[in-house]
N, C-alpha and C. Protein backbone atom coordinates (compact mmCIF):
# COMPACT_ATOMS: atom_id res chain seq x y z
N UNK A 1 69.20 315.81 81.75
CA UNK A 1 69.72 314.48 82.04
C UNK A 1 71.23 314.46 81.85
N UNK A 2 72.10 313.92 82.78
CA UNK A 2 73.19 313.73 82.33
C UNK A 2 73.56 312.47 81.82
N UNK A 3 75.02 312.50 81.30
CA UNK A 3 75.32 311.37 80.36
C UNK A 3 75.98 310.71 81.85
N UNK A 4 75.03 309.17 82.15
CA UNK A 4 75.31 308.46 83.20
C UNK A 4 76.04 307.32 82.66
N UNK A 5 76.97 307.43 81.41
CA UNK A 5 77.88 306.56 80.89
C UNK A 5 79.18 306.93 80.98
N UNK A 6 79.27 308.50 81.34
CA UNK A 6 80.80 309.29 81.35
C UNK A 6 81.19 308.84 82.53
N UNK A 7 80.78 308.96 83.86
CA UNK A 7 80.86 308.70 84.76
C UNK A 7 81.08 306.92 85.30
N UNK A 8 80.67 305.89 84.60
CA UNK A 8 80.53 304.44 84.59
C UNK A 8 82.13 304.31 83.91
N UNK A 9 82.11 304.93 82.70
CA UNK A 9 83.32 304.63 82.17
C UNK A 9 84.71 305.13 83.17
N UNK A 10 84.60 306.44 83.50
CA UNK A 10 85.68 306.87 84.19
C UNK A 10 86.17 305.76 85.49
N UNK A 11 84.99 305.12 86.06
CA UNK A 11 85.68 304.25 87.35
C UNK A 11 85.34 303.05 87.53
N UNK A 12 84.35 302.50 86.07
CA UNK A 12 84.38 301.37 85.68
C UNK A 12 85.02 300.80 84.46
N UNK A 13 86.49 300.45 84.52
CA UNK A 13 86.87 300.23 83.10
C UNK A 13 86.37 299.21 82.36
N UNK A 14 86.54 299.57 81.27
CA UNK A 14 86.28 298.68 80.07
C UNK A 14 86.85 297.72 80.32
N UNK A 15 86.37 296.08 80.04
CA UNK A 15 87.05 294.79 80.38
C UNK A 15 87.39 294.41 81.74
N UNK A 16 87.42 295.09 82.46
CA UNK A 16 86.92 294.79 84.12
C UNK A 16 85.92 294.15 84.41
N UNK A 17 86.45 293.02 85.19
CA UNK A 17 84.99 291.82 85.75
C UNK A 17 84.11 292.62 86.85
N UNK A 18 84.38 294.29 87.16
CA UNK A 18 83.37 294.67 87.99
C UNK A 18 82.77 295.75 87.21
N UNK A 19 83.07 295.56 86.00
CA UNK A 19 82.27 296.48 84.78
C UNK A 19 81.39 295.84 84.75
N UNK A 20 81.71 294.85 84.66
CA UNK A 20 80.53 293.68 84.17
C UNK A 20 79.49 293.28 85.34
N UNK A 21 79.61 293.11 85.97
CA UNK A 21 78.86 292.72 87.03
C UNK A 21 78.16 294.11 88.00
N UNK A 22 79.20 295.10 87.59
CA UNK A 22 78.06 296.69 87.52
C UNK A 22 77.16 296.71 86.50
N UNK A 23 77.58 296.43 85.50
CA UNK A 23 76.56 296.90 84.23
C UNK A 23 75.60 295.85 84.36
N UNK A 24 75.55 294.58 84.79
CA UNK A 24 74.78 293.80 84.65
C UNK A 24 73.03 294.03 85.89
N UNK A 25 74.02 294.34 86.72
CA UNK A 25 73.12 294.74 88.10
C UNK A 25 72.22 295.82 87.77
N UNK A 26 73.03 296.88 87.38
CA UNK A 26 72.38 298.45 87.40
C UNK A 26 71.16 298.43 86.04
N UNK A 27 71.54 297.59 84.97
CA UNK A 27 71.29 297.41 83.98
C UNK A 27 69.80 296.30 84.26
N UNK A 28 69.50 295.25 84.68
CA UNK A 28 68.77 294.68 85.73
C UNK A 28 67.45 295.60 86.84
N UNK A 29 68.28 296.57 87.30
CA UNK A 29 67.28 297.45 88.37
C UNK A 29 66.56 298.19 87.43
N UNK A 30 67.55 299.19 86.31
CA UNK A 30 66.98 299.77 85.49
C UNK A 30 65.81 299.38 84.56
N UNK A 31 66.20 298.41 84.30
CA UNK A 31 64.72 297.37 83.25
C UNK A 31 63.85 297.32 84.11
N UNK A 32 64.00 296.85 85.81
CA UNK A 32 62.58 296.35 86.48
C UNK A 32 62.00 297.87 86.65
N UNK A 33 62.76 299.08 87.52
CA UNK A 33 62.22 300.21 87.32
C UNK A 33 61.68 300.41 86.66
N UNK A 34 62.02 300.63 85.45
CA UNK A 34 61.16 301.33 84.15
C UNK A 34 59.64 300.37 84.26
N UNK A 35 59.71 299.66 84.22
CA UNK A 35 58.61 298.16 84.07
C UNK A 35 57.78 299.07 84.86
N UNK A 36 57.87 299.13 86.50
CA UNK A 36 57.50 299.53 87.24
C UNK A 36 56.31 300.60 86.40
N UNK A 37 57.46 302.27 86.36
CA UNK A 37 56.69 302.85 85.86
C UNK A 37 55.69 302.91 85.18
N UNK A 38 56.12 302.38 83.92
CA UNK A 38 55.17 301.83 82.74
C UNK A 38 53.57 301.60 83.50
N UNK A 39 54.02 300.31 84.03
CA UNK A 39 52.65 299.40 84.51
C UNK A 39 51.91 300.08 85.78
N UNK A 40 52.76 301.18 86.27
CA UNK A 40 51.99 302.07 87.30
C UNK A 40 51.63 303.08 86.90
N UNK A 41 52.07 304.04 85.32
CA UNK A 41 51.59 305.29 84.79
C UNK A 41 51.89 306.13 86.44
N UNK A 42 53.51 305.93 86.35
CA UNK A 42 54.02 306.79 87.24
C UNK A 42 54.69 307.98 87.02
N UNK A 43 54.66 308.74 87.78
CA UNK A 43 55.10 310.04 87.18
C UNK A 43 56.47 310.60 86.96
N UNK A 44 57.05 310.03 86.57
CA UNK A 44 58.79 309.82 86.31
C UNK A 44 58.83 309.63 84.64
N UNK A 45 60.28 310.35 84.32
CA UNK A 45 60.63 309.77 83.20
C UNK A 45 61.21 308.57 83.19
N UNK A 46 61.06 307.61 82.01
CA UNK A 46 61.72 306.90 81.62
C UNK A 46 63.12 307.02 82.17
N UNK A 47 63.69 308.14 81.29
CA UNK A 47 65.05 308.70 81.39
C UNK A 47 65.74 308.81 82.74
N UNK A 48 64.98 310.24 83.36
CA UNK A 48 65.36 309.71 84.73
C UNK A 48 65.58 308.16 85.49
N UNK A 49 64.58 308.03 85.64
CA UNK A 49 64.44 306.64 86.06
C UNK A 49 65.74 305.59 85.93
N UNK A 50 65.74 305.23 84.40
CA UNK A 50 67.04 304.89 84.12
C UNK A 50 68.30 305.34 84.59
N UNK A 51 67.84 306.41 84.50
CA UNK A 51 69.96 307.19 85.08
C UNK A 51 70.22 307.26 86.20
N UNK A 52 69.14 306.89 86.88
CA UNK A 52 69.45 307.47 88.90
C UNK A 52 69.52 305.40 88.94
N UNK A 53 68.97 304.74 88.06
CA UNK A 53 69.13 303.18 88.47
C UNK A 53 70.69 303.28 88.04
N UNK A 54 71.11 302.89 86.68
CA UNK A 54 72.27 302.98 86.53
C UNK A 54 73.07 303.29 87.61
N UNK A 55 72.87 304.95 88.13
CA UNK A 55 74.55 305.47 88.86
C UNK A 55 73.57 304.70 90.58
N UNK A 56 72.95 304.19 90.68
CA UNK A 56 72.84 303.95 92.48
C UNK A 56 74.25 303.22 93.07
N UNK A 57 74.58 302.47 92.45
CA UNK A 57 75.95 301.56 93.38
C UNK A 57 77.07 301.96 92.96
N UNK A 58 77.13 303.59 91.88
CA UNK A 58 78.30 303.85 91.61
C UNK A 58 79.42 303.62 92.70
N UNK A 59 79.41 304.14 93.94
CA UNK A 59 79.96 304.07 95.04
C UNK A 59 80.86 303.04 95.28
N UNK A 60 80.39 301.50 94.76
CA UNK A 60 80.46 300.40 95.33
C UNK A 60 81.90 299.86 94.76
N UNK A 61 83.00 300.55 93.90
CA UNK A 61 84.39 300.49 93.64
C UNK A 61 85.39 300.98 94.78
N UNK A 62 84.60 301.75 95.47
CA UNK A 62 85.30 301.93 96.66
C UNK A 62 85.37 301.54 98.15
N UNK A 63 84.75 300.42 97.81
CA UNK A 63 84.75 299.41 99.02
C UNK A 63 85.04 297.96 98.99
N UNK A 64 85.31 297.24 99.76
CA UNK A 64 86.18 295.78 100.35
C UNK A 64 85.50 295.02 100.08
N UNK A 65 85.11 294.02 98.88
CA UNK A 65 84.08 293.20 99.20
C UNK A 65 84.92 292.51 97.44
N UNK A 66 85.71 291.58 97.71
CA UNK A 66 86.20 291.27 96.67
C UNK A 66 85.30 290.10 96.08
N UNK A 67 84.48 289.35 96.84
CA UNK A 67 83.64 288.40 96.34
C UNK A 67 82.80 288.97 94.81
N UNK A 68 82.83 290.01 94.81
CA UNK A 68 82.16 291.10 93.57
C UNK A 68 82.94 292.06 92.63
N UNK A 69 84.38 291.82 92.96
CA UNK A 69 85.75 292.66 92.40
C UNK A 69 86.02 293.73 92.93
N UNK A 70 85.20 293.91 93.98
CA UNK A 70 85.90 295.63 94.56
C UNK A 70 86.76 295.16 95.23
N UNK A 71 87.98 296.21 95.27
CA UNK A 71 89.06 296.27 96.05
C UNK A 71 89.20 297.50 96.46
N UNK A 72 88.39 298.06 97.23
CA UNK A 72 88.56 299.37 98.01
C UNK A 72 88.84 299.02 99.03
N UNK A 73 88.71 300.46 100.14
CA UNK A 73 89.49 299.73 101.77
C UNK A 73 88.24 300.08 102.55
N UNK A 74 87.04 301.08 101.96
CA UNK A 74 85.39 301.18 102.35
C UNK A 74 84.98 299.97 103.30
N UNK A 75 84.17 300.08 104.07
CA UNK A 75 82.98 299.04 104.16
C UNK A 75 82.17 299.24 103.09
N UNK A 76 81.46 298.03 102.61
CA UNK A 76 80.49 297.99 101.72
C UNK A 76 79.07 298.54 102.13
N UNK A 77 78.67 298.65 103.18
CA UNK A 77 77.40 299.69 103.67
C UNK A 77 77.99 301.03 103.16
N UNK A 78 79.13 301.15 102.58
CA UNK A 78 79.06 302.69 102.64
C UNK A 78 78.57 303.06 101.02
N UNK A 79 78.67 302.35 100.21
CA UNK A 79 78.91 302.25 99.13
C UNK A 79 78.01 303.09 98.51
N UNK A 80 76.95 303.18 99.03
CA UNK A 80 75.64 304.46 98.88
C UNK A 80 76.02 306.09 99.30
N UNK A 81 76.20 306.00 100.56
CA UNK A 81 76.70 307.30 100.96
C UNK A 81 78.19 307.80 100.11
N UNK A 82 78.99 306.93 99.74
CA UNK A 82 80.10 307.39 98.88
C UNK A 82 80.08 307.58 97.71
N UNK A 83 79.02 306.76 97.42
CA UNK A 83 78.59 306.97 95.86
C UNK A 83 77.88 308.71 95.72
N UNK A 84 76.98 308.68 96.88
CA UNK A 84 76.48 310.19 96.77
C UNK A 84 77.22 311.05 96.64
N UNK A 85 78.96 310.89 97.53
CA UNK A 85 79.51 312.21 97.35
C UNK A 85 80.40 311.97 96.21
N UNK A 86 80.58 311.08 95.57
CA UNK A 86 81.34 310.89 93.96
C UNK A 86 80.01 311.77 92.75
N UNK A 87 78.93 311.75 93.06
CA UNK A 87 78.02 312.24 91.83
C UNK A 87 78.23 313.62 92.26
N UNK A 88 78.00 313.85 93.39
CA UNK A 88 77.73 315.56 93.72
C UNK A 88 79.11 315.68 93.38
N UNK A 89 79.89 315.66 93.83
CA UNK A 89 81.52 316.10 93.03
C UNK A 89 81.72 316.02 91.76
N UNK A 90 80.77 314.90 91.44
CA UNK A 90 81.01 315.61 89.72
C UNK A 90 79.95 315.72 88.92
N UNK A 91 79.23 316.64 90.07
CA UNK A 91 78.61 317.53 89.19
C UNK A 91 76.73 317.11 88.64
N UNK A 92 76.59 315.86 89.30
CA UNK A 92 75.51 314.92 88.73
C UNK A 92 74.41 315.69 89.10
N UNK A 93 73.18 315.28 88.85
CA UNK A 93 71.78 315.52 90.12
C UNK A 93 71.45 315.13 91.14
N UNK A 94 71.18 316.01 92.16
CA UNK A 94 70.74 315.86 93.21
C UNK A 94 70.36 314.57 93.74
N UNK A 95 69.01 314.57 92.96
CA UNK A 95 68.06 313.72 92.54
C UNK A 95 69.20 311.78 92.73
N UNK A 96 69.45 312.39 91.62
CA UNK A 96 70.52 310.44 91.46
C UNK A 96 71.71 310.33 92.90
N UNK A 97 72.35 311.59 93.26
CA UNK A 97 72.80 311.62 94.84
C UNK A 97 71.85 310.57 96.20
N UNK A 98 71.00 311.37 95.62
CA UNK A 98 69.53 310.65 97.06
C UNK A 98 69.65 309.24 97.13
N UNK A 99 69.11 308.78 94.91
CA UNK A 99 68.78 307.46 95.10
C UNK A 99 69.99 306.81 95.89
N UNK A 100 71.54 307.04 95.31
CA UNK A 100 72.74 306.31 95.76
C UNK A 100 72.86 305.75 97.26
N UNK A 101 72.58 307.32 98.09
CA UNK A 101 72.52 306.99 99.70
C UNK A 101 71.00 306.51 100.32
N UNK A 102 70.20 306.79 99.21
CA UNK A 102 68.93 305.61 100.08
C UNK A 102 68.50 305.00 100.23
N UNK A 103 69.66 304.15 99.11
CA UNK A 103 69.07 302.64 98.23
C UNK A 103 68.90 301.34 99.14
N UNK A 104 70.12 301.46 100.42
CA UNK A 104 70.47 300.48 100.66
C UNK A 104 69.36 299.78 101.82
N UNK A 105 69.13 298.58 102.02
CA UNK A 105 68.58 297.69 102.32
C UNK A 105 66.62 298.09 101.62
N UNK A 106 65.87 298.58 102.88
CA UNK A 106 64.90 299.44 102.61
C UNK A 106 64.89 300.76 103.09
N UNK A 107 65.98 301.06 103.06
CA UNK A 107 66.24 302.56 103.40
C UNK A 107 66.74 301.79 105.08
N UNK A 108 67.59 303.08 105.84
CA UNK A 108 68.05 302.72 107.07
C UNK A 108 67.82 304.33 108.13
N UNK A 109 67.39 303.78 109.21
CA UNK A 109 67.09 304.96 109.50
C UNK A 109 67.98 305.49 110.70
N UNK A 110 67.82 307.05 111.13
CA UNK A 110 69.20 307.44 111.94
C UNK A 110 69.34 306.64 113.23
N UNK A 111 68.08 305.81 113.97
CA UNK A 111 67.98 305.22 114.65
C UNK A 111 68.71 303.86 114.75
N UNK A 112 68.63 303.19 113.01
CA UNK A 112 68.68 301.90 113.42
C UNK A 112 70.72 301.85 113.16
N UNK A 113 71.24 303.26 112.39
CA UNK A 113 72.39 303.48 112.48
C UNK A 113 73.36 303.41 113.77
N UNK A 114 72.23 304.16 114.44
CA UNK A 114 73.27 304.53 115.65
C UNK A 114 73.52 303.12 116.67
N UNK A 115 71.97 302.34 116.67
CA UNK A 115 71.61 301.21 117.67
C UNK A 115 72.80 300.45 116.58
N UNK A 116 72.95 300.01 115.60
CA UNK A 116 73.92 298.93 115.04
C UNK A 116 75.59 299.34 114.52
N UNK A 117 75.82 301.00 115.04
CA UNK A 117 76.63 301.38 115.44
C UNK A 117 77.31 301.14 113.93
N UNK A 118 76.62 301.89 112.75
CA UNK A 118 77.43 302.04 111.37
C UNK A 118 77.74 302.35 111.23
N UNK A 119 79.22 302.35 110.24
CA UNK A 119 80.12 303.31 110.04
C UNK A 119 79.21 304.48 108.85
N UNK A 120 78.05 305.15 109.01
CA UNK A 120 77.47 306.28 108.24
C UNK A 120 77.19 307.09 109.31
N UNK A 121 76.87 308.23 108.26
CA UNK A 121 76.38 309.52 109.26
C UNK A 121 74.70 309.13 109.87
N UNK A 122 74.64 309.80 110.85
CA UNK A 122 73.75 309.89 111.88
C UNK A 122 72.67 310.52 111.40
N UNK A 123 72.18 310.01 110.10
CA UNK A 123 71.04 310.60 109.15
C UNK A 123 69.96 309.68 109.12
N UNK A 124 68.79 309.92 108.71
CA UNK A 124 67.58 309.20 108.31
C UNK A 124 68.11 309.13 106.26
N UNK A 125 68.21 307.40 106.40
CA UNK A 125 68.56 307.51 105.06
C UNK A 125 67.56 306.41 104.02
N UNK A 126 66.45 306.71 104.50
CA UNK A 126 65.04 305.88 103.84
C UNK A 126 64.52 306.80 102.56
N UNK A 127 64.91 306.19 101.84
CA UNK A 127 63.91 306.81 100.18
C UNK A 127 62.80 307.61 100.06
N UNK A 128 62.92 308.71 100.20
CA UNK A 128 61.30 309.07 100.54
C UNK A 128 60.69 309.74 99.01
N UNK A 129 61.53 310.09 97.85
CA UNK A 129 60.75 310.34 96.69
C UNK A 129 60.32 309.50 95.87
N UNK A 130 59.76 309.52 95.18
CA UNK A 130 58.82 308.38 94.07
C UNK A 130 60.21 307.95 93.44
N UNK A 131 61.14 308.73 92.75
CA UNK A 131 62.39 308.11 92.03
C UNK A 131 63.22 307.37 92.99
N UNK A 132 63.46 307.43 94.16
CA UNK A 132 64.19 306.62 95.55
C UNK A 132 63.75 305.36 95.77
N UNK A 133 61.84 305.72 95.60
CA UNK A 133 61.50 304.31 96.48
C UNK A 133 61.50 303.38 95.40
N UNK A 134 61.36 303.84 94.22
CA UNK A 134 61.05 302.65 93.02
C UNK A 134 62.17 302.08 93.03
N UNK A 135 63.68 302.96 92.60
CA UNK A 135 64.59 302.13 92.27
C UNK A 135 65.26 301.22 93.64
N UNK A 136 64.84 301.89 94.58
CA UNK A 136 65.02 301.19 96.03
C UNK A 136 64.82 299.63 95.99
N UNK A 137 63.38 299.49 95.71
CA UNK A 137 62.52 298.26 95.16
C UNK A 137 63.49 297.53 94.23
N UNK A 138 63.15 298.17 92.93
CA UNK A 138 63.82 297.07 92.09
C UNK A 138 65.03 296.48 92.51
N UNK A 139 65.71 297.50 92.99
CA UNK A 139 67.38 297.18 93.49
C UNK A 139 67.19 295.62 94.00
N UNK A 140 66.47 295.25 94.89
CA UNK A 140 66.01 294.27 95.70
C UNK A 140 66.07 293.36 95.13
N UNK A 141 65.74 293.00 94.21
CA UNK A 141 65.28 291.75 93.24
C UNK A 141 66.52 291.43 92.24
N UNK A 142 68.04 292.52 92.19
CA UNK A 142 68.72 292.10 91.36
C UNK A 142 70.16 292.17 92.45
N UNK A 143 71.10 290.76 92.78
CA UNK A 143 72.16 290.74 93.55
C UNK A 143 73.30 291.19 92.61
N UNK A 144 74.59 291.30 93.49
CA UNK A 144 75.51 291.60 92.29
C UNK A 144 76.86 290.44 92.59
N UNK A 145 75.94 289.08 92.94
CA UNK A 145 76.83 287.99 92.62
C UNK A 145 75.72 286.95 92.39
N UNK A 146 75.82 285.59 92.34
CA UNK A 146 75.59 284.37 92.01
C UNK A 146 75.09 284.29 90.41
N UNK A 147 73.81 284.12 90.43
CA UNK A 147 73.61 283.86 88.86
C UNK A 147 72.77 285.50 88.11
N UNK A 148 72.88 286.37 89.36
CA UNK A 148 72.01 287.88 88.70
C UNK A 148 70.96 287.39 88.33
N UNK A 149 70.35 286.58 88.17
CA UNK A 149 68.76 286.65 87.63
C UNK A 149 67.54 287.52 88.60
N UNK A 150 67.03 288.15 88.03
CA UNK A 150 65.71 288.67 88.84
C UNK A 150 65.22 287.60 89.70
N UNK A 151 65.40 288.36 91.27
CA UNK A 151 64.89 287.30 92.24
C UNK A 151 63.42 287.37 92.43
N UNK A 152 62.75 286.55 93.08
CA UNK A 152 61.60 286.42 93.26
C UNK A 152 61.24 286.75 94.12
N UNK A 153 59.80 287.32 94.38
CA UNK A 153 59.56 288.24 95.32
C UNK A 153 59.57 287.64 97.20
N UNK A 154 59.41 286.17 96.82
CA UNK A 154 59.44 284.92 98.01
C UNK A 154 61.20 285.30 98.48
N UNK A 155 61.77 285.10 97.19
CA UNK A 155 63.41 285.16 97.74
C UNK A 155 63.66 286.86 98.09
N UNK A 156 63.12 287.97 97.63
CA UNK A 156 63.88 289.18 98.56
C UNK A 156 62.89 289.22 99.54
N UNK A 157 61.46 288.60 100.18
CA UNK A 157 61.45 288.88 101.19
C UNK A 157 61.95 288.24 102.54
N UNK A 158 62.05 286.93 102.42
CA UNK A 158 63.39 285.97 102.97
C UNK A 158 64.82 286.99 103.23
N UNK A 159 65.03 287.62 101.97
CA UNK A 159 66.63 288.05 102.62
C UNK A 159 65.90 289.39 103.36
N UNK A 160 65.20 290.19 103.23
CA UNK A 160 65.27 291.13 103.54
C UNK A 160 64.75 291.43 105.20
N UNK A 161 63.67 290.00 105.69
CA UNK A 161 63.79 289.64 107.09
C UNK A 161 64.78 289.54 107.62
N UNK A 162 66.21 289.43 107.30
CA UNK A 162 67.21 288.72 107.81
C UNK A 162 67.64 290.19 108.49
N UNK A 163 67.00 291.58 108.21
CA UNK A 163 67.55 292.93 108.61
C UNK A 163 66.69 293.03 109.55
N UNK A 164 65.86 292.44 109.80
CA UNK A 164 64.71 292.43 111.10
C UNK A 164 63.41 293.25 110.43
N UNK A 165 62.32 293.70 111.77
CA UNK A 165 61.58 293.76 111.42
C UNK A 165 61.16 295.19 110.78
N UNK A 166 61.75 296.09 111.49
CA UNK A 166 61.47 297.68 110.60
C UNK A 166 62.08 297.73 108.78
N UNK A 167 63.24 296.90 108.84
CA UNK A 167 63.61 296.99 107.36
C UNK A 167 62.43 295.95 106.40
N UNK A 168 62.08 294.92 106.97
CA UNK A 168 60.86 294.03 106.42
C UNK A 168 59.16 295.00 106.21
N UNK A 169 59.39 295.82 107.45
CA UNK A 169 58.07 296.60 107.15
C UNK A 169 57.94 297.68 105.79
N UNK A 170 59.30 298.68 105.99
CA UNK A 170 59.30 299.39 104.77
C UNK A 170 59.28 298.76 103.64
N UNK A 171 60.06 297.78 103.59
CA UNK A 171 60.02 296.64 101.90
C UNK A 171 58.47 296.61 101.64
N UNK A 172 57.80 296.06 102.54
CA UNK A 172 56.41 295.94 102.53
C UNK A 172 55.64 296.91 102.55
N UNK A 173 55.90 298.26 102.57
CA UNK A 173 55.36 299.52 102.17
C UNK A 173 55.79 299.74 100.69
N UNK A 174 56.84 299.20 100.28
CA UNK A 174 57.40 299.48 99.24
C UNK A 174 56.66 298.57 98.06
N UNK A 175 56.40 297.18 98.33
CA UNK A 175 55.77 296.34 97.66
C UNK A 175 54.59 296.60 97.22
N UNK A 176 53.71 297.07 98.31
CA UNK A 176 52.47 297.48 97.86
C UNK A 176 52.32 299.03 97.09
N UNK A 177 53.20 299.29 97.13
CA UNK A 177 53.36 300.90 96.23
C UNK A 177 53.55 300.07 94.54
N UNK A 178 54.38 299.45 94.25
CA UNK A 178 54.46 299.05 93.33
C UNK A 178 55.06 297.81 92.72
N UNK A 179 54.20 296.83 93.66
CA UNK A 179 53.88 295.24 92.79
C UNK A 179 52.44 295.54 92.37
C-alpha cells in the first residue's frame, strides 16, 4: 500500500479551500466504499479500497472549474485521465491509476468519446475491476460542491440520466452489484 497522504499533501496544501473540499469528497467515497465492502463480504481490502478512493480525483487541481477552487487550464473531464498520469509518475499502483481514469460518470466508453468529441484519448474508459466499479459507485453519491452530504440514490439517478441512456444503464449495472 502506498502512503496516499504524501501525494494529497504535495498538491493539496494544507489550509487550501480545495484541500478541504478534496478531503471532504474523497473522504465521503472512501467511507461509502468501505461500507460497500463490508456489507457485500467483498473481496478487497479495506486498505486498498480506501487508497484508490482517496487518490481518484487527485487529477482534479489541474483543471478549470473554479466553482470548486481549481484553477488549472484542464477541462474538468480530464481530471481522471490526468490524475492517472500524476500517480503512475509517481510511482503509485496501477490499480489506483485505473480507478482515477474510470471513475468518471459510469465509466465512458471509446464510442461515446469520439460521438461527443472529448478532449480524452480514444479508449474504453468504463471500470471493469471490482476496486473501479465500487469506488466508481460510491463516487456518485458524494459531489464536490453544495452541501457534500451523501446523495440519495433518487438524486444520483436523476443526475446521472442527464448523460443519457448508456451512462444510466451502467449506473444500473453498478447499483445492483452493490446496493
Amino acid at each position: 500500500m502506498a502512503d496516499y497522504n504524501k501525494i494529497i499533501d504535495k498538491y493539496y496544501p494544507v489550509g487550501s479551500p480545495l484541500r478541504d473540499i478534496y478531503l471532504r469528497h474523497c473522504q465521503g467515497v472512501a467511507e461509502m466504499a468501505v461500507e460497500i465492502v463490508r456489507a457485500k463480504r467483498l473481496p478487497l481490502s479495506e486498505e486498498e479500497v480506501r487508497e484508490a478512493a482517496m487518490l481518484h480525483d487527485i487529477g482534479v487541481f489541474m483543471t478549470d472549474a473554479p466553482s470548486i477552487e481549481c484553477h488549472g487550464t484542464e477541462p474538468y473531464i480530464r481530471h481522471g485521465i490526468l490524475g492517472a498520469e500524476l500517480l503512475r509518475r509517481e510511482g503509485y499502483p496501477e490499480a489506483d491509476a485505473r480507478v482515477a481514469e474510470r471513475h468518471t460518470g459510469s465509466g465512458l466508453t471509446r464510442a461515446e468519446i469520439e460521438a461527443r468529441d472529448l478532449p480524452l484519448p480514444h479508449i474504453d474508459l468504463v471500470p471493469e475491476t471490482l476496486l473501479e466499479r465500487v469506488v466508481c459507485y460510491a463516487d456518485k453519491f458524494y459531489s464536490k460542491s453544495g452541501d457534500m452530504e451523501r446523495k440519495s440514490i433518487d438524486e444520483v439517478e436523476r443526475s446521472m440520466q442527464r448523460f443519457g441512456d448508456a451512462t444510466m444503464q451502467r449506473f444500473l449495472k453498478l447499483k445492483a452489484e452493490f446496493s
